[in-house]
C-alpha atoms as a PDB file:
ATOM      1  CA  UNK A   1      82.315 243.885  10.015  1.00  0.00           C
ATOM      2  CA  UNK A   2      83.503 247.688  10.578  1.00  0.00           C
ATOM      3  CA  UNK A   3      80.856 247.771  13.470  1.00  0.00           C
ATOM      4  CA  UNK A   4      81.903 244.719  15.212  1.00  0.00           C
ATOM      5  CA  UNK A   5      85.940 246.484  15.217  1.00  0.00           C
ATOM      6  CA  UNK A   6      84.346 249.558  16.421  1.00  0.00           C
ATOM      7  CA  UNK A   7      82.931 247.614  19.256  1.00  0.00           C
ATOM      8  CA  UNK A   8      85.889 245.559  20.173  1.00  0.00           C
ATOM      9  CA  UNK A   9      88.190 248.581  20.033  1.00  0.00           C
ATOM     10  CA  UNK A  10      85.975 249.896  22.665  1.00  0.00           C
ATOM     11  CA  UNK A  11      85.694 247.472  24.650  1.00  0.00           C
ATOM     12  CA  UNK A  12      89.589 246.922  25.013  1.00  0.00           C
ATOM     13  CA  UNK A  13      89.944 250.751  25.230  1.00  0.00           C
ATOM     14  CA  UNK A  14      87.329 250.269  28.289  1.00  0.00           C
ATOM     15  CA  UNK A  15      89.219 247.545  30.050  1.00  0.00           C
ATOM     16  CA  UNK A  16      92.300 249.543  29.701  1.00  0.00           C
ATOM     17  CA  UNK A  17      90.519 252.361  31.610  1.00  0.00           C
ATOM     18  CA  UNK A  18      89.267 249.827  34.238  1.00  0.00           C
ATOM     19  CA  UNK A  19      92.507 248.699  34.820  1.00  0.00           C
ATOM     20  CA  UNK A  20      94.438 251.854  35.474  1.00  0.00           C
ATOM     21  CA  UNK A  21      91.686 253.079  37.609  1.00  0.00           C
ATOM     22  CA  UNK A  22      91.990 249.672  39.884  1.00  0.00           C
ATOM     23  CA  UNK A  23      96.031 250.837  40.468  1.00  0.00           C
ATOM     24  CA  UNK A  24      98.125 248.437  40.191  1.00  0.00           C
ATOM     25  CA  UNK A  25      99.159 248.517  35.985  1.00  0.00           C
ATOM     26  CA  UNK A  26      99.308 252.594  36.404  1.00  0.00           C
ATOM     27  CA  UNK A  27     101.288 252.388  39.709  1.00  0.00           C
ATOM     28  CA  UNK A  28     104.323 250.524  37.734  1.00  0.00           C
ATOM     29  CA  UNK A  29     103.673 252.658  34.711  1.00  0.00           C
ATOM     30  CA  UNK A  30     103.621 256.319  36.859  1.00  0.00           C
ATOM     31  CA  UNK A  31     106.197 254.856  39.779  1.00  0.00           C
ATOM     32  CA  UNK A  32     108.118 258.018  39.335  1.00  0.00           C
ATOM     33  CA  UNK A  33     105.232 260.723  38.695  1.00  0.00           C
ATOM     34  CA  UNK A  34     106.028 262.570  42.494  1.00  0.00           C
ATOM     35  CA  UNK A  35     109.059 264.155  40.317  1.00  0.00           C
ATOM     36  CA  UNK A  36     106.325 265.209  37.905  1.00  0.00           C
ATOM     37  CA  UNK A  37     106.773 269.171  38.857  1.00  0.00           C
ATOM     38  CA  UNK A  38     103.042 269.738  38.046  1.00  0.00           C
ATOM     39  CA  UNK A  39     101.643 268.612  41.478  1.00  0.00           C
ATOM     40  CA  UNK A  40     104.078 270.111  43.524  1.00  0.00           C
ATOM     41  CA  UNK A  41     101.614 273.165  44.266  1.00  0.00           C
ATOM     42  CA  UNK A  42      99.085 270.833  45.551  1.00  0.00           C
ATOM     43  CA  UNK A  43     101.166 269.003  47.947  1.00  0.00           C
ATOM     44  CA  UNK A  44     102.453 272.110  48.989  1.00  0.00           C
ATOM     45  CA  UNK A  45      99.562 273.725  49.983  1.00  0.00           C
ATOM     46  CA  UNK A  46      98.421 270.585  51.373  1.00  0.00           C
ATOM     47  CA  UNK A  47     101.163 270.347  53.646  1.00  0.00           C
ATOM     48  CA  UNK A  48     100.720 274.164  54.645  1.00  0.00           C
ATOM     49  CA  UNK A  49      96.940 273.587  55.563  1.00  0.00           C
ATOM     50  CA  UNK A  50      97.414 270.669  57.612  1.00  0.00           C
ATOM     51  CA  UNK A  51      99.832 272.154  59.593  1.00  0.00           C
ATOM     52  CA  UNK A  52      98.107 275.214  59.874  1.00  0.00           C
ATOM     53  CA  UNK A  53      95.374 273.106  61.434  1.00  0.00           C
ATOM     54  CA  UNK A  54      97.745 271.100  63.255  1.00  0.00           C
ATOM     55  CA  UNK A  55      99.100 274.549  65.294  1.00  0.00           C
ATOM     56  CA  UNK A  56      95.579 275.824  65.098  1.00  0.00           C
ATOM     57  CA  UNK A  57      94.450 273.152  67.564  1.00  0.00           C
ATOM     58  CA  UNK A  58      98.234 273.162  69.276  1.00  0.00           C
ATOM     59  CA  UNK A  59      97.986 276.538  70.017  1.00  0.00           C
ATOM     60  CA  UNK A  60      94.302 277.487  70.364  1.00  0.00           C
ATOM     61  CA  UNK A  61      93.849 275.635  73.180  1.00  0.00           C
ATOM     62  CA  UNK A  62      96.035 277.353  75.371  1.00  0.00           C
ATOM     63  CA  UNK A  63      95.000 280.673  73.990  1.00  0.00           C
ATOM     64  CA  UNK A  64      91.018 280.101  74.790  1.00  0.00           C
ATOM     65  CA  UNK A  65      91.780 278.957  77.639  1.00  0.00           C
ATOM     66  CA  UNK A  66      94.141 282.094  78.685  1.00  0.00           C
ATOM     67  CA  UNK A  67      91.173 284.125  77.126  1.00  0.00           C
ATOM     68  CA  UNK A  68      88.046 282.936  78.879  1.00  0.00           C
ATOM     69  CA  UNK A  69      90.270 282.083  82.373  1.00  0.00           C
ATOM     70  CA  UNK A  70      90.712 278.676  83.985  1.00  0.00           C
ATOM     71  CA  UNK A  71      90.070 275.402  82.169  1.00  0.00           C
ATOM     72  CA  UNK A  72      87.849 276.561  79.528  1.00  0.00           C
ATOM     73  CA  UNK A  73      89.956 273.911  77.637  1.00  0.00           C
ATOM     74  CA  UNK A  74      90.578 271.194  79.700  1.00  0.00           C
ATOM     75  CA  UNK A  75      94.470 269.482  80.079  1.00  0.00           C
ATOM     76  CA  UNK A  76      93.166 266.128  79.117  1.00  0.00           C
ATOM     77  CA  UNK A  77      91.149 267.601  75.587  1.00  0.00           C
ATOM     78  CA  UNK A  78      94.596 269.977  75.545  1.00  0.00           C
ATOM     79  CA  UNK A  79      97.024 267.197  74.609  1.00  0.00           C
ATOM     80  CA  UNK A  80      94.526 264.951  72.723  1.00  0.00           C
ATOM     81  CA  UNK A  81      93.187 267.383  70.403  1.00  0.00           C
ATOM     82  CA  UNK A  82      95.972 267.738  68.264  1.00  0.00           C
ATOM     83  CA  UNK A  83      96.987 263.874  68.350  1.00  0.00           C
ATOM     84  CA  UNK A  84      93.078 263.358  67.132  1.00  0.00           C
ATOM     85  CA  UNK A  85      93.301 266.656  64.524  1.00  0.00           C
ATOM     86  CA  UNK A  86      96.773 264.485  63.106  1.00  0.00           C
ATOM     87  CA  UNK A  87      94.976 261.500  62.471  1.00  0.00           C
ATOM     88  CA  UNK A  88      92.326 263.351  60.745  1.00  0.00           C
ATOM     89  CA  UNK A  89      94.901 265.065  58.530  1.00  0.00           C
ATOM     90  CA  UNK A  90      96.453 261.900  57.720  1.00  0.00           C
ATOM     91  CA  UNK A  91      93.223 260.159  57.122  1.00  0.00           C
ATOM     92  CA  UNK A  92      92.115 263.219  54.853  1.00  0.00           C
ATOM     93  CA  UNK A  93      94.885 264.170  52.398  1.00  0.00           C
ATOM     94  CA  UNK A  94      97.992 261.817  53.192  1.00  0.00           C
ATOM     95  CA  UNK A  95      97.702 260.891  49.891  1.00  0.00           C
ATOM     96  CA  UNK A  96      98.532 264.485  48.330  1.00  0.00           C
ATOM     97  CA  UNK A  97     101.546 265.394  50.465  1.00  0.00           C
ATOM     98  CA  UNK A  98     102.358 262.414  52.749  1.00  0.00           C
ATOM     99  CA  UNK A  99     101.133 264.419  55.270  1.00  0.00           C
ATOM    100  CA  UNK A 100     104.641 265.326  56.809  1.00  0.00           C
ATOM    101  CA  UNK A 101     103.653 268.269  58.952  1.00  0.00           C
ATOM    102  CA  UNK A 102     107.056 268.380  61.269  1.00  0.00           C
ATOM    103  CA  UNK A 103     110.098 269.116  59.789  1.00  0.00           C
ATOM    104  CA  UNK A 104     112.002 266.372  61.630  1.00  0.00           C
ATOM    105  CA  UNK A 105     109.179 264.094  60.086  1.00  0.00           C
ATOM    106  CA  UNK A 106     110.695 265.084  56.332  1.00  0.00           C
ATOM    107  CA  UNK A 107     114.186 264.817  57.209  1.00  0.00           C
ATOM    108  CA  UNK A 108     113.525 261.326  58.660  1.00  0.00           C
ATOM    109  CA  UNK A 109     111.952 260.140  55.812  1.00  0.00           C
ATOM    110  CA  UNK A 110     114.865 261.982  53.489  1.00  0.00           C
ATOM    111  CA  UNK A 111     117.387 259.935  55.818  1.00  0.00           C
ATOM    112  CA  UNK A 112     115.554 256.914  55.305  1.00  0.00           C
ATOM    113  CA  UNK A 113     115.538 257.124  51.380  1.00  0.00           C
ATOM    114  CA  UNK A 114     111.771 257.772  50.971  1.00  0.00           C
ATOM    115  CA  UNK A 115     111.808 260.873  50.485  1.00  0.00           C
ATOM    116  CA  UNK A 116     114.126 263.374  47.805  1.00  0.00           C
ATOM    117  CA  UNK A 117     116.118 265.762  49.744  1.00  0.00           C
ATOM    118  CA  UNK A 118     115.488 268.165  47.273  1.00  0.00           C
ATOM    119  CA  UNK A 119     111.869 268.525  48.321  1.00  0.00           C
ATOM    120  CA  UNK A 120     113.227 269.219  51.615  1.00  0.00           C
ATOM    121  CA  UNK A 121     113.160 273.105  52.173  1.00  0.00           C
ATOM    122  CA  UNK A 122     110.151 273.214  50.184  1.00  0.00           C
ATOM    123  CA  UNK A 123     107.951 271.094  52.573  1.00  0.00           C
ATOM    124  CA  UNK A 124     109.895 272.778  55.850  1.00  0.00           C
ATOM    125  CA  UNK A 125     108.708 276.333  54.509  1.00  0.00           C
ATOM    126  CA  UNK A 126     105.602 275.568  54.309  1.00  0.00           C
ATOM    127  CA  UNK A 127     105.007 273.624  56.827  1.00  0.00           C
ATOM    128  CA  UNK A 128     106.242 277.148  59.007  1.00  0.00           C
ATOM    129  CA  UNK A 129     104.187 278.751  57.048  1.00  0.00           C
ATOM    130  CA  UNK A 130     101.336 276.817  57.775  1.00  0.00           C
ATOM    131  CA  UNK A 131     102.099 277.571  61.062  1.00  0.00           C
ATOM    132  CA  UNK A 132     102.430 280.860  61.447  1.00  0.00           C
ATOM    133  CA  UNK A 133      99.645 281.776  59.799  1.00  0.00           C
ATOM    134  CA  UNK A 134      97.244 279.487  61.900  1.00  0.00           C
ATOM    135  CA  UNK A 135      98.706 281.507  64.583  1.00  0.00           C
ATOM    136  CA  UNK A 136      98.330 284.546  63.287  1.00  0.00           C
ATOM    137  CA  UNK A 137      94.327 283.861  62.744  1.00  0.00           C
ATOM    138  CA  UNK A 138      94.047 283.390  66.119  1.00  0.00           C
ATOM    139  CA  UNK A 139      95.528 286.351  67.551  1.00  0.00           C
ATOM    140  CA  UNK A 140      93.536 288.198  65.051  1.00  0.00           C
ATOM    141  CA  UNK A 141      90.296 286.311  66.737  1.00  0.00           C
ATOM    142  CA  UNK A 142      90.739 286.597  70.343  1.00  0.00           C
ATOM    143  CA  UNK A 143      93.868 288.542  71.027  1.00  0.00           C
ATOM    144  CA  UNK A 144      97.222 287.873  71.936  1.00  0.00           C
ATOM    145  CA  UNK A 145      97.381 286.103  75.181  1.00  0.00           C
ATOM    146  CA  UNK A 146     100.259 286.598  76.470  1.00  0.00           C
ATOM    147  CA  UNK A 147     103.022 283.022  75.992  1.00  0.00           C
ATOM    148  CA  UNK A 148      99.476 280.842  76.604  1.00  0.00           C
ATOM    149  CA  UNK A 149      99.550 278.263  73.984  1.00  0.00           C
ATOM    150  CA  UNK A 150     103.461 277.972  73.076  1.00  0.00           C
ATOM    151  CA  UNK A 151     106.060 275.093  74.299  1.00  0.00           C
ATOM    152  CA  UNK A 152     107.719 276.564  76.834  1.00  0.00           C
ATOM    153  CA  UNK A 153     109.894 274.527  79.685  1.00  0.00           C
ATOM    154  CA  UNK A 154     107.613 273.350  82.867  1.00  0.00           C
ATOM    155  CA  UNK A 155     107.865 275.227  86.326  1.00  0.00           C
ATOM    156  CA  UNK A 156     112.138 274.326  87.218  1.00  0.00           C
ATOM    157  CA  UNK A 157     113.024 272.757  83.974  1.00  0.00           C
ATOM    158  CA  UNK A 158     115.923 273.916  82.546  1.00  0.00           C
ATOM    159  CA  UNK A 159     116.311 274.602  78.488  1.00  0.00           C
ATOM    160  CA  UNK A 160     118.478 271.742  78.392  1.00  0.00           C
ATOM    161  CA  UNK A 161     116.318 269.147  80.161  1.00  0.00           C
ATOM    162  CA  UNK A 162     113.616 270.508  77.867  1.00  0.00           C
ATOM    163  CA  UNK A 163     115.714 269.744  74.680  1.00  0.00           C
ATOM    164  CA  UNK A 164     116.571 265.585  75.714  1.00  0.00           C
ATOM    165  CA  UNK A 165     112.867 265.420  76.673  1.00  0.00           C
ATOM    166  CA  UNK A 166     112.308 266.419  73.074  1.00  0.00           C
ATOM    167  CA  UNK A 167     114.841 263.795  72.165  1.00  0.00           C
ATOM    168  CA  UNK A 168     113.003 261.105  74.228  1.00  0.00           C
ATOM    169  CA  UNK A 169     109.444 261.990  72.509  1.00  0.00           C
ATOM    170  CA  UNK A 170     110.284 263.032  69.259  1.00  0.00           C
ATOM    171  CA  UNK A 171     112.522 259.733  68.811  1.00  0.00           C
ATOM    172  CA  UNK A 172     109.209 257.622  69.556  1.00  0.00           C
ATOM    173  CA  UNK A 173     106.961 259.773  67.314  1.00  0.00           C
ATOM    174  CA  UNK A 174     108.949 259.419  64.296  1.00  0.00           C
ATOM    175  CA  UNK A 175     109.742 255.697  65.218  1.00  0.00           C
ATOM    176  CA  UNK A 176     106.129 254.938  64.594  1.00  0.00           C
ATOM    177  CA  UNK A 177     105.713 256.819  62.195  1.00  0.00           C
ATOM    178  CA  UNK A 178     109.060 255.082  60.179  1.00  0.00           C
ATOM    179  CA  UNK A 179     106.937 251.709  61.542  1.00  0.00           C
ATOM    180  CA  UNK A 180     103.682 251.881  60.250  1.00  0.00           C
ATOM    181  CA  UNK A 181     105.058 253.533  56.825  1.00  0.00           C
ATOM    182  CA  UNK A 182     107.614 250.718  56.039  1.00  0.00           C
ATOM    183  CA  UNK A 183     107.377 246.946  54.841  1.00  0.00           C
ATOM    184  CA  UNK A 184     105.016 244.782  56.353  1.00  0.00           C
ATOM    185  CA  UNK A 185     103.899 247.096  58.914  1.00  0.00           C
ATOM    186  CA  UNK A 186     102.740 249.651  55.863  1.00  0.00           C
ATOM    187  CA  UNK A 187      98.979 250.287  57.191  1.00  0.00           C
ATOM    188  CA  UNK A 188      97.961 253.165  54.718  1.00  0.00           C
ATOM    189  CA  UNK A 189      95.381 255.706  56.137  1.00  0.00           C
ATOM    190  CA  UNK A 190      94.780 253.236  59.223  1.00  0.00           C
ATOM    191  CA  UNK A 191      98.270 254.565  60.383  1.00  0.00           C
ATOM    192  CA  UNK A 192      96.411 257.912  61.619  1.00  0.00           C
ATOM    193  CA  UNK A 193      95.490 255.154  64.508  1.00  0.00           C
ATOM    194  CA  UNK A 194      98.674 254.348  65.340  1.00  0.00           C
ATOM    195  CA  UNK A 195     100.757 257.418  65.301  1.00  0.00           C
ATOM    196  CA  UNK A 196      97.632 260.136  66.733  1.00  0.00           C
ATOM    197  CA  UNK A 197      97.968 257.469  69.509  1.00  0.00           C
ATOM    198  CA  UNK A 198     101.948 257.813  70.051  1.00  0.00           C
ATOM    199  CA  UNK A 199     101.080 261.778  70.129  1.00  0.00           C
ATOM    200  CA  UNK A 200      98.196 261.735  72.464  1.00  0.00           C
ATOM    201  CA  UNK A 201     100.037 259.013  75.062  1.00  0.00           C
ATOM    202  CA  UNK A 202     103.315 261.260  74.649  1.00  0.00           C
ATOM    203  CA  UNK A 203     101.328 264.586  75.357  1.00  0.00           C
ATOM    204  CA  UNK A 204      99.423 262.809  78.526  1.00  0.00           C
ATOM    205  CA  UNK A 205     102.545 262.445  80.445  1.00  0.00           C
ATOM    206  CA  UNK A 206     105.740 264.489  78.727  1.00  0.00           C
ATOM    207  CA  UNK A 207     103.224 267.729  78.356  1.00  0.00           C
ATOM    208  CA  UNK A 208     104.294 269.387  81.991  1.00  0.00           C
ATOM    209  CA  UNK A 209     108.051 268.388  81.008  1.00  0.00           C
ATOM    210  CA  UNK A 210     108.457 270.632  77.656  1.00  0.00           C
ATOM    211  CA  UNK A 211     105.304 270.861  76.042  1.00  0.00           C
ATOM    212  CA  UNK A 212     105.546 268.000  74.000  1.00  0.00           C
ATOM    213  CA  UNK A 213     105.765 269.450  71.183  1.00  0.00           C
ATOM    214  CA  UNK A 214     107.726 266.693  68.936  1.00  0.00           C
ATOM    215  CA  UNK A 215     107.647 269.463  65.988  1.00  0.00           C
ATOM    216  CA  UNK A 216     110.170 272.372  65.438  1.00  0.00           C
ATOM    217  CA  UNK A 217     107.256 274.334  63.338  1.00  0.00           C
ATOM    218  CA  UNK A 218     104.568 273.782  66.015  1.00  0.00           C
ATOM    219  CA  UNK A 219     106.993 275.385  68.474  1.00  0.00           C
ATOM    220  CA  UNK A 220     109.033 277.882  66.274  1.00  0.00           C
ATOM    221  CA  UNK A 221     106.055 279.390  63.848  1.00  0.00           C
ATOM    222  CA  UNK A 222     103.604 280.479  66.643  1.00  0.00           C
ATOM    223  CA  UNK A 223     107.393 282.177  68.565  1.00  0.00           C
ATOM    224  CA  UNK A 224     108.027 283.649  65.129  1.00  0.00           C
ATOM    225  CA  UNK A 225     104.727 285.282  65.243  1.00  0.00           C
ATOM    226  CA  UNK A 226     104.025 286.548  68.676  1.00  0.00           C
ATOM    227  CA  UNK A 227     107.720 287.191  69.228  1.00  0.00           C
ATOM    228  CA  UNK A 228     108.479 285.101  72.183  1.00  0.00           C
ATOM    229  CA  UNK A 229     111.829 283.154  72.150  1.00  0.00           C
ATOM    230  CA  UNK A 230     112.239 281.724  75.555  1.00  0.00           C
ATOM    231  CA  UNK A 231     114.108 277.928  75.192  1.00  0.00           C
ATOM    232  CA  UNK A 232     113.783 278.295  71.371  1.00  0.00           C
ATOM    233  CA  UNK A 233     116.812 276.621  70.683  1.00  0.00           C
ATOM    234  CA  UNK A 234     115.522 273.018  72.327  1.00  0.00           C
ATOM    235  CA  UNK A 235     112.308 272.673  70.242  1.00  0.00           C
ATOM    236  CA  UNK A 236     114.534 273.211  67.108  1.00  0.00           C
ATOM    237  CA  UNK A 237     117.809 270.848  68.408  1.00  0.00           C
ATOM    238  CA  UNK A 238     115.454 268.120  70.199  1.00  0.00           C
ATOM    239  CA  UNK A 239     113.242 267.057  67.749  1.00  0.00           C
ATOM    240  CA  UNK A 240     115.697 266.776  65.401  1.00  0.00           C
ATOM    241  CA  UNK A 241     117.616 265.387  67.175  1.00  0.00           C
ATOM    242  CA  UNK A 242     115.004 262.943  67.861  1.00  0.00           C
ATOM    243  CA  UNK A 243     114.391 262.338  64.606  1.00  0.00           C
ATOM    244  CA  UNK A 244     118.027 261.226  63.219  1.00  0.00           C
ATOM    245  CA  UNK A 245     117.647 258.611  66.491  1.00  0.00           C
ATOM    246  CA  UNK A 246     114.649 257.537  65.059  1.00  0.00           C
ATOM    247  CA  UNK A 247     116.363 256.870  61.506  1.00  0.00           C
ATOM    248  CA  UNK A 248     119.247 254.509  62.904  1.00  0.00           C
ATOM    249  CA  UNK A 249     116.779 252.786  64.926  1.00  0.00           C
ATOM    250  CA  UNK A 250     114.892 252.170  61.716  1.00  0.00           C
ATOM    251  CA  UNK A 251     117.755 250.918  60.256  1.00  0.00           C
ATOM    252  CA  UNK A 252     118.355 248.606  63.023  1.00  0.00           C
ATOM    253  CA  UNK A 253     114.837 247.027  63.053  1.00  0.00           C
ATOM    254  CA  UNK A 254     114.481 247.200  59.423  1.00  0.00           C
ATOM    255  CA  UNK A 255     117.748 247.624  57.805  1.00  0.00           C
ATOM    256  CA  UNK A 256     118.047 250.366  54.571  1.00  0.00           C
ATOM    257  CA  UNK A 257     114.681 252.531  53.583  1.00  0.00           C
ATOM    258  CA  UNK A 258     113.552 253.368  49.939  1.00  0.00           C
ATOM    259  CA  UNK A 259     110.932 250.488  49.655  1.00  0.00           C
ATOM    260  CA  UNK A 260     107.521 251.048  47.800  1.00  0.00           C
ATOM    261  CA  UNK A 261     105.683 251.043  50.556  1.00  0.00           C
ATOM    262  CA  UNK A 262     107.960 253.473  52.640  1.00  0.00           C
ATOM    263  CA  UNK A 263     108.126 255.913  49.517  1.00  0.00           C
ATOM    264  CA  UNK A 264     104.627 255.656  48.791  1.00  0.00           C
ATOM    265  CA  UNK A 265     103.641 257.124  52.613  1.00  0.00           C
ATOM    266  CA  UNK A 266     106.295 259.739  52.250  1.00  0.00           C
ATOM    267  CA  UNK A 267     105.479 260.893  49.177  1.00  0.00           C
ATOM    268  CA  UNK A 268     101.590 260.243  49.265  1.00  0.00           C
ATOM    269  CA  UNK A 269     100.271 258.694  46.053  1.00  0.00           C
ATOM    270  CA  UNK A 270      99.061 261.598  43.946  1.00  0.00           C
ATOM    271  CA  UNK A 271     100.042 261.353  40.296  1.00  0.00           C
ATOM    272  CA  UNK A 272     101.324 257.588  40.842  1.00  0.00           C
ATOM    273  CA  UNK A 273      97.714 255.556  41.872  1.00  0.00           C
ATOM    274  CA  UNK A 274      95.480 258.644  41.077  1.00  0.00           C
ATOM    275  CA  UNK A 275      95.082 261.784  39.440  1.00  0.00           C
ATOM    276  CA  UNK A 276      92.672 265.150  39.552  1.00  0.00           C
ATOM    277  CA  UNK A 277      89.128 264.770  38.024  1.00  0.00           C
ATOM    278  CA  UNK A 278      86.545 262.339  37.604  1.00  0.00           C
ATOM    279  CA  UNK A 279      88.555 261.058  34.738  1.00  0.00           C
ATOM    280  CA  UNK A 280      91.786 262.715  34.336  1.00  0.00           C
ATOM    281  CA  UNK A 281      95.670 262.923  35.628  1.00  0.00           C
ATOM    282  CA  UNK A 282      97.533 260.019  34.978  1.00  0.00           C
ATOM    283  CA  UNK A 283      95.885 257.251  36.738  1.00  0.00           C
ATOM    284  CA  UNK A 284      93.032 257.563  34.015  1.00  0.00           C
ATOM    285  CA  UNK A 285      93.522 256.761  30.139  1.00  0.00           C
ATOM    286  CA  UNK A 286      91.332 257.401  27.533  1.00  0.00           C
ATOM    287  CA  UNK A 287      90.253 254.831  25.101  1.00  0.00           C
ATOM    288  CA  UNK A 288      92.389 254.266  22.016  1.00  0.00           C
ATOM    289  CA  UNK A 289      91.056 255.503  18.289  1.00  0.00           C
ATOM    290  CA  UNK A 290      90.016 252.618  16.257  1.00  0.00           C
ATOM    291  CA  UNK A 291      92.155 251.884  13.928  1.00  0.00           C
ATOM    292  CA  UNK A 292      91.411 252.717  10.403  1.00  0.00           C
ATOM    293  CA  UNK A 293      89.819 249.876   8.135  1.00  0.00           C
ATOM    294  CA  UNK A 294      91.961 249.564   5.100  1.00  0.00           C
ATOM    295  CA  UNK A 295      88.890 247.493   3.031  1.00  0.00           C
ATOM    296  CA  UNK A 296      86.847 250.933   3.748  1.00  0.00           C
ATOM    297  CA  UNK A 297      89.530 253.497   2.593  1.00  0.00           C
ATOM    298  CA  UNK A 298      89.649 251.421  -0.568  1.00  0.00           C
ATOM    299  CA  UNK A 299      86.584 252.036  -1.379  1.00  0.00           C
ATOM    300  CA  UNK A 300      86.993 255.975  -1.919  1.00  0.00           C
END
């Protein structure tokens, strides 16, 4: 009789294993696990790696090119490598961090309710951090080049055309990216698609404008580091800018923010659907002790 508890204990404490590891039971029991301050590090240093290869593609391209003369890197593979190297950091470790990378991408998402404001200057600092130091590895590589690879104004652009054309992009970039995080338009890790799209198509034709930069730390961290200022002020005041636009227009198509599916994209799902390990963190429970037989104690 003891044996067949034994078994049935385990078997129950196996189910209850299988069940948290499918999602669903351990998503309602962990729903608020991204204020669990033990995974903070992680999507910390998640956000400062993808931006710092973000900006290391941004950036690099112009440099090489300024290095080895001409169109080492051509315009096209300019403006489409870092749409392609977003998607990849989406598609790689949106889960950890929500994969923010743009400061106007974490207020939008604080705006929209998805995302606690708190967390705010945390994921802005090291998303600059991030990067400057991607900059900073590759002036240490192949030199400084000169302003080859920053966001600078086109040839007769003023600063303050620059700054609406900023508006104009950066209001589309985060519109998709408010689109394919909320509701029924919530796509997961196929959203890499749709918004490395947006930031190739955007690059294409708004490049020889302002850069195109849609991102106040892919513009400001590489200035920061090889001390070039020029127009500064419109790749910090447009994309933001651009952003809040983005927000109302969300609110418009979709009314108020703070659904699941918006909260789960801006927070990523670590700690809520999954944990660390093979078989640890909170999306993994191990089996129950079986419960003491009292015939068996009464025999001693």
């Amino acid at each position: 009789m003891s044996d067949h508890v034994n078994t049935g204990v385990q078997a129950d404490g196996g189910r209850r294993v299988l069940l948290r590891s499918v999602g669903t039971p351990n998503a309602v029991l962990h729903e608020f696990d991204f204020w669990d301050g033990r995974y903070e590090g992680r999507r910390l240093f998640s956000e400062v790696l993808g931006t710092f290869f973000l900006v290391l593609v941004a950036v690099g391209g112009g440099m090489v090119n300024a290095r080895f003369g001409g169109s080492a890197v051509p315009y096209t593979a300019l403006v489409v490598a870092p749409a392609l190297m977003v998607a990849a950091i989406i598609l790689f470790m949106g889960a950890v961090s929500g994969a923010h990378l743009n400061p106007g991408v974490s207020v939008a998402f604080a705006l929209r309710g998805d995302f606690p404001w708190r967390r705010v200057p945390a994921y802005i600092a090291a998303q600059f951090l991030g990067a400057a130091l991607a900059t900073s590895v590759l002036w240490a590589l192949i030199g400084k080049q000169g302003v080859a690879g920053l966001t600078l104004p086109g040839h007769g652009i003023s600063t303050l055309t620059a700054m609406w054309w900023e508006v104009v992009l950066t209001t589309g970039l985060v519109s998709t990216i408010l689109g394919v995080s909320s509701g029924a338009q919530q796509l997961g890790p196929i959203a890499a698609i749709g918004v490395g799209s947006y930031i190739a198509l955007a690059g294409l034709w708004g490049s020889p404008v302002s850069g195109a930069s849609m991102n106040p730390a892919r513009s400001l961290g590489p200035a920061l580091v090889l001390g070039e200022w020029t127009s500064w002020w419109a790749y910090l005041v447009g994309p933001l800018a651009g952003a809040v636009l983005a927000v109302g227009i969300a609110y418009v198509l979709r009314g108020r923010g703070g659904g699941r599916s918006g909260r789960d994209a801006a927070q990523g799902t670590l700690g809520e659907t999954w944990g660390s390990g093979p078989a640890a963190g909170p999306a993994y429970e191990s089996p129950a002790e079986p419960a003491p037989d009292p015939r068996r104690e009464g025999r001693h």
